[in-house]
C-alpha atoms as a PDB file:
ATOM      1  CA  UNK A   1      17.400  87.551   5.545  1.00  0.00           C
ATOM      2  CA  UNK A   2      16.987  84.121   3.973  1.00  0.00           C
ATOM      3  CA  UNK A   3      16.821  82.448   6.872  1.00  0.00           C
ATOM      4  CA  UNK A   4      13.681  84.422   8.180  1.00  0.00           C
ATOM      5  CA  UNK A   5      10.920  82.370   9.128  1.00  0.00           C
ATOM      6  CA  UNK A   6       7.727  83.622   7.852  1.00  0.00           C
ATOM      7  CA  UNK A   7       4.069  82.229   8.820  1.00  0.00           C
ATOM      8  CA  UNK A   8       1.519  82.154   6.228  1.00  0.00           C
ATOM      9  CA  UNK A   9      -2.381  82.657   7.276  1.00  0.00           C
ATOM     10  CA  UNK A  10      -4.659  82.469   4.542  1.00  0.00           C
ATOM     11  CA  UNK A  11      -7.612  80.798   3.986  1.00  0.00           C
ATOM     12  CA  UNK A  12      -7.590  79.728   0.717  1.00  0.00           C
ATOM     13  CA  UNK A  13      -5.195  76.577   0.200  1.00  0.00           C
ATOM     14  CA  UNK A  14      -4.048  77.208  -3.810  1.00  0.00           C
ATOM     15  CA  UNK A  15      -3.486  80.871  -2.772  1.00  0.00           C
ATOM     16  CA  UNK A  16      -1.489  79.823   0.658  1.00  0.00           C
ATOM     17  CA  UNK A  17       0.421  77.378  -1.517  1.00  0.00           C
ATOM     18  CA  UNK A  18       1.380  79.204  -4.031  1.00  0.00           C
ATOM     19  CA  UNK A  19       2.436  82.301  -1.702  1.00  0.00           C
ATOM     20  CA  UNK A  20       4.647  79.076   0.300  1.00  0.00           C
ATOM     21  CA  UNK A  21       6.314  77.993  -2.934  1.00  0.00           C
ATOM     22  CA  UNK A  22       7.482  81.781  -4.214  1.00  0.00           C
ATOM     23  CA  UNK A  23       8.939  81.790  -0.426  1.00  0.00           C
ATOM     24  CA  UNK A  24      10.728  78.932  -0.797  1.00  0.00           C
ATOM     25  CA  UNK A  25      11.932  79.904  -4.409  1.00  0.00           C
ATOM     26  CA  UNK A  26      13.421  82.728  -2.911  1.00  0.00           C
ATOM     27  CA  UNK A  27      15.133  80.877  -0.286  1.00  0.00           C
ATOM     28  CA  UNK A  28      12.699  81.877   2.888  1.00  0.00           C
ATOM     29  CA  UNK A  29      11.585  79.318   5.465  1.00  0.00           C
ATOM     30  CA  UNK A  30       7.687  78.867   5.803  1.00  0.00           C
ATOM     31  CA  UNK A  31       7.189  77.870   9.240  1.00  0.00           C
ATOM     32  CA  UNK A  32       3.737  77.158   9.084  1.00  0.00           C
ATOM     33  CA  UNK A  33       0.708  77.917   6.913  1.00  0.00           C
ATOM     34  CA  UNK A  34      -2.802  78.593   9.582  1.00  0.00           C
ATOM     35  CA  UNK A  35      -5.803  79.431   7.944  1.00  0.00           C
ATOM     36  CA  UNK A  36      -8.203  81.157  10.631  1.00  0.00           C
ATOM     37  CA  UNK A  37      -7.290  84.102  12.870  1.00  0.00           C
ATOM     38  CA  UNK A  38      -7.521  82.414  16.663  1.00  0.00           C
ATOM     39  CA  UNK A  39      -4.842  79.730  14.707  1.00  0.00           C
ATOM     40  CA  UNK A  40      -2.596  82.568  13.846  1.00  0.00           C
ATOM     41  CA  UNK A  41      -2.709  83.960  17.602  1.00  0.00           C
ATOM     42  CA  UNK A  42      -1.786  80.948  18.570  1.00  0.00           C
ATOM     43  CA  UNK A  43       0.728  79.842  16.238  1.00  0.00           C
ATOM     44  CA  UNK A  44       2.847  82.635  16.692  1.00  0.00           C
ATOM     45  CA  UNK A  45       3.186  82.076  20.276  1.00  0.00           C
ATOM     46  CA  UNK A  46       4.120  78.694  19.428  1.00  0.00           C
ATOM     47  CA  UNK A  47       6.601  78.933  16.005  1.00  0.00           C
ATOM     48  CA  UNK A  48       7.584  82.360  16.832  1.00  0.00           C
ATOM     49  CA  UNK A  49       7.986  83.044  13.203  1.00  0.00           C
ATOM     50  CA  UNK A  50      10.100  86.210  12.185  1.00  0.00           C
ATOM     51  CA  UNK A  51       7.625  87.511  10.097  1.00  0.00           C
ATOM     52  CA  UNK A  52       3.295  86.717   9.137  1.00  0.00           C
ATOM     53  CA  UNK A  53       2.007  87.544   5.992  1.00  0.00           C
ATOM     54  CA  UNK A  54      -1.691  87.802   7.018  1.00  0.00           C
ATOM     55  CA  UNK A  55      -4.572  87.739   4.302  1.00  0.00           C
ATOM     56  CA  UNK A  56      -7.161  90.487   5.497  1.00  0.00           C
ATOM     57  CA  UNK A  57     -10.454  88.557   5.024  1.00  0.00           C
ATOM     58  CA  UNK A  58     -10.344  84.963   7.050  1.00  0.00           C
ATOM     59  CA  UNK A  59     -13.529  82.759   7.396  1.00  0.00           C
ATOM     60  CA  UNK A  60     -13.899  82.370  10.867  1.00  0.00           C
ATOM     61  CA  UNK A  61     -14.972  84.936  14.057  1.00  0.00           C
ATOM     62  CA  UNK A  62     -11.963  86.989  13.648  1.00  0.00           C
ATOM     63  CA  UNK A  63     -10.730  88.763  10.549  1.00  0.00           C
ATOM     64  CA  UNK A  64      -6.736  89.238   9.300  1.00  0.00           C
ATOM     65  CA  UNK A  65      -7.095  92.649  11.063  1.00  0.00           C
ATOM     66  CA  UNK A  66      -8.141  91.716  14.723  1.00  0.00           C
ATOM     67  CA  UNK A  67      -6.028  88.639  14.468  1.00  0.00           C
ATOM     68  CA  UNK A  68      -2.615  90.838  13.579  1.00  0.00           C
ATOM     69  CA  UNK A  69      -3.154  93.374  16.239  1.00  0.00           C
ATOM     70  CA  UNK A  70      -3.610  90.377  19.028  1.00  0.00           C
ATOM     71  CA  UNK A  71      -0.483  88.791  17.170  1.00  0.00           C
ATOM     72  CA  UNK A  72       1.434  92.594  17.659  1.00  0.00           C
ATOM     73  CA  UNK A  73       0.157  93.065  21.460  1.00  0.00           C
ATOM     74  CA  UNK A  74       0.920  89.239  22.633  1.00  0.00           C
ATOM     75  CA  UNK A  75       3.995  88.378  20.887  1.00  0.00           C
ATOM     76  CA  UNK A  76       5.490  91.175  19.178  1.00  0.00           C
ATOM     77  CA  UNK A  77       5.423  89.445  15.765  1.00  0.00           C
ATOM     78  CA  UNK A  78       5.744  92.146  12.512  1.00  0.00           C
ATOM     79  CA  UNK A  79       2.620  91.354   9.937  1.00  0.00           C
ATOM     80  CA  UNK A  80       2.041  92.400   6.630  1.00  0.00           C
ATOM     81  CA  UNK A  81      -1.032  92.498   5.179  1.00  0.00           C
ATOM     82  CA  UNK A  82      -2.101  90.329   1.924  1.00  0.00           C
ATOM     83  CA  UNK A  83      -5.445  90.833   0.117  1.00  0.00           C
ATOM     84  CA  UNK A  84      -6.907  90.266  -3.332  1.00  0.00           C
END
Protein backbone atom coordinates (compact mmCIF):
# COMPACT_ATOMS: atom_id res chain seq x y z
CA UNK A 1 0.00 0.00 0.00
CA UNK A 2 2.80 2.45 -0.75
CA UNK A 3 1.12 4.16 -3.10
CA UNK A 4 -1.82 5.17 -0.69
CA UNK A 5 -2.46 8.68 -0.52
CA UNK A 6 -2.93 9.86 2.91
CA UNK A 7 -4.16 13.54 4.01
CA UNK A 8 -2.71 15.01 7.01
CA UNK A 9 -4.97 17.55 9.25
CA UNK A 10 -3.27 18.89 12.08
CA UNK A 11 -2.90 22.04 13.39
CA UNK A 12 0.33 22.30 14.54
CA UNK A 13 2.95 22.74 11.56
CA UNK A 14 6.33 20.92 13.30
CA UNK A 15 3.91 18.12 14.36
CA UNK A 16 2.13 17.94 10.67
CA UNK A 17 5.65 17.99 9.27
CA UNK A 18 7.17 15.69 10.98
CA UNK A 19 4.09 13.12 10.73
CA UNK A 20 4.59 14.11 6.48
CA UNK A 21 8.28 13.22 6.54
CA UNK A 22 7.91 9.58 8.52
CA UNK A 23 5.18 9.10 5.55
CA UNK A 24 7.36 9.78 3.04
CA UNK A 25 10.27 7.73 4.72
CA UNK A 26 8.13 4.94 4.48
CA UNK A 27 7.32 5.40 0.97
CA UNK A 28 3.49 6.87 1.39
CA UNK A 29 2.21 9.81 -0.65
CA UNK A 30 1.00 12.91 1.45
CA UNK A 31 -1.55 14.45 -0.60
CA UNK A 32 -2.10 17.35 1.33
CA UNK A 33 -1.54 18.63 4.87
CA UNK A 34 -5.11 21.01 6.09
CA UNK A 35 -5.02 22.30 9.36
CA UNK A 36 -8.77 23.17 10.42
CA UNK A 37 -11.75 20.80 10.23
CA UNK A 38 -14.19 22.68 7.44
CA UNK A 39 -10.51 22.39 5.29
CA UNK A 40 -10.46 18.71 5.83
CA UNK A 41 -14.28 18.36 4.65
CA UNK A 42 -13.40 19.95 1.90
CA UNK A 43 -10.20 18.62 0.92
CA UNK A 44 -11.26 15.25 0.82
CA UNK A 45 -13.89 15.92 -1.62
CA UNK A 46 -11.32 17.50 -3.61
CA UNK A 47 -7.85 15.10 -3.26
CA UNK A 48 -9.86 12.14 -2.48
CA UNK A 49 -7.04 10.86 -0.43
CA UNK A 50 -7.05 7.02 0.46
CA UNK A 51 -6.65 7.55 3.89
CA UNK A 52 -6.75 11.00 6.78
CA UNK A 53 -4.90 10.88 9.74
CA UNK A 54 -6.96 13.44 11.73
CA UNK A 55 -5.52 15.12 15.02
CA UNK A 56 -8.56 15.19 17.54
CA UNK A 57 -8.23 18.78 18.89
CA UNK A 58 -8.20 21.50 15.78
CA UNK A 59 -8.40 25.32 16.47
CA UNK A 60 -11.21 26.35 14.64
CA UNK A 61 -15.39 25.78 15.03
CA UNK A 62 -15.13 22.18 14.41
CA UNK A 63 -13.01 19.63 16.23
CA UNK A 64 -11.02 16.31 14.56
CA UNK A 65 -14.19 14.44 15.70
CA UNK A 66 -17.11 16.35 13.92
CA UNK A 67 -14.84 16.98 11.02
CA UNK A 68 -14.12 12.92 10.47
CA UNK A 69 -17.68 11.91 10.77
CA UNK A 70 -18.74 14.73 7.95
CA UNK A 71 -15.53 13.37 6.06
CA UNK A 72 -17.15 9.44 6.62
CA UNK A 73 -20.91 10.56 5.67
CA UNK A 74 -19.87 12.86 2.47
CA UNK A 75 -17.11 11.05 0.95
CA UNK A 76 -16.56 7.80 2.41
CA UNK A 77 -12.92 8.56 3.33
CA UNK A 78 -11.39 5.98 6.33
CA UNK A 79 -9.79 8.36 9.30
CA UNK A 80 -7.70 7.56 12.01
CA UNK A 81 -7.44 9.44 14.83
CA UNK A 82 -4.02 11.23 16.09
CA UNK A 83 -3.74 12.97 19.49
CA UNK A 84 -1.03 13.89 21.98
Amino acid sequence: MSNARILIVEDESIVAKDIQNSLIGLGYTVAGIVAFGEEAVEQAGILKPDLILMDVMLKGAMDGIEAAERIRREHSVPVVYLTA
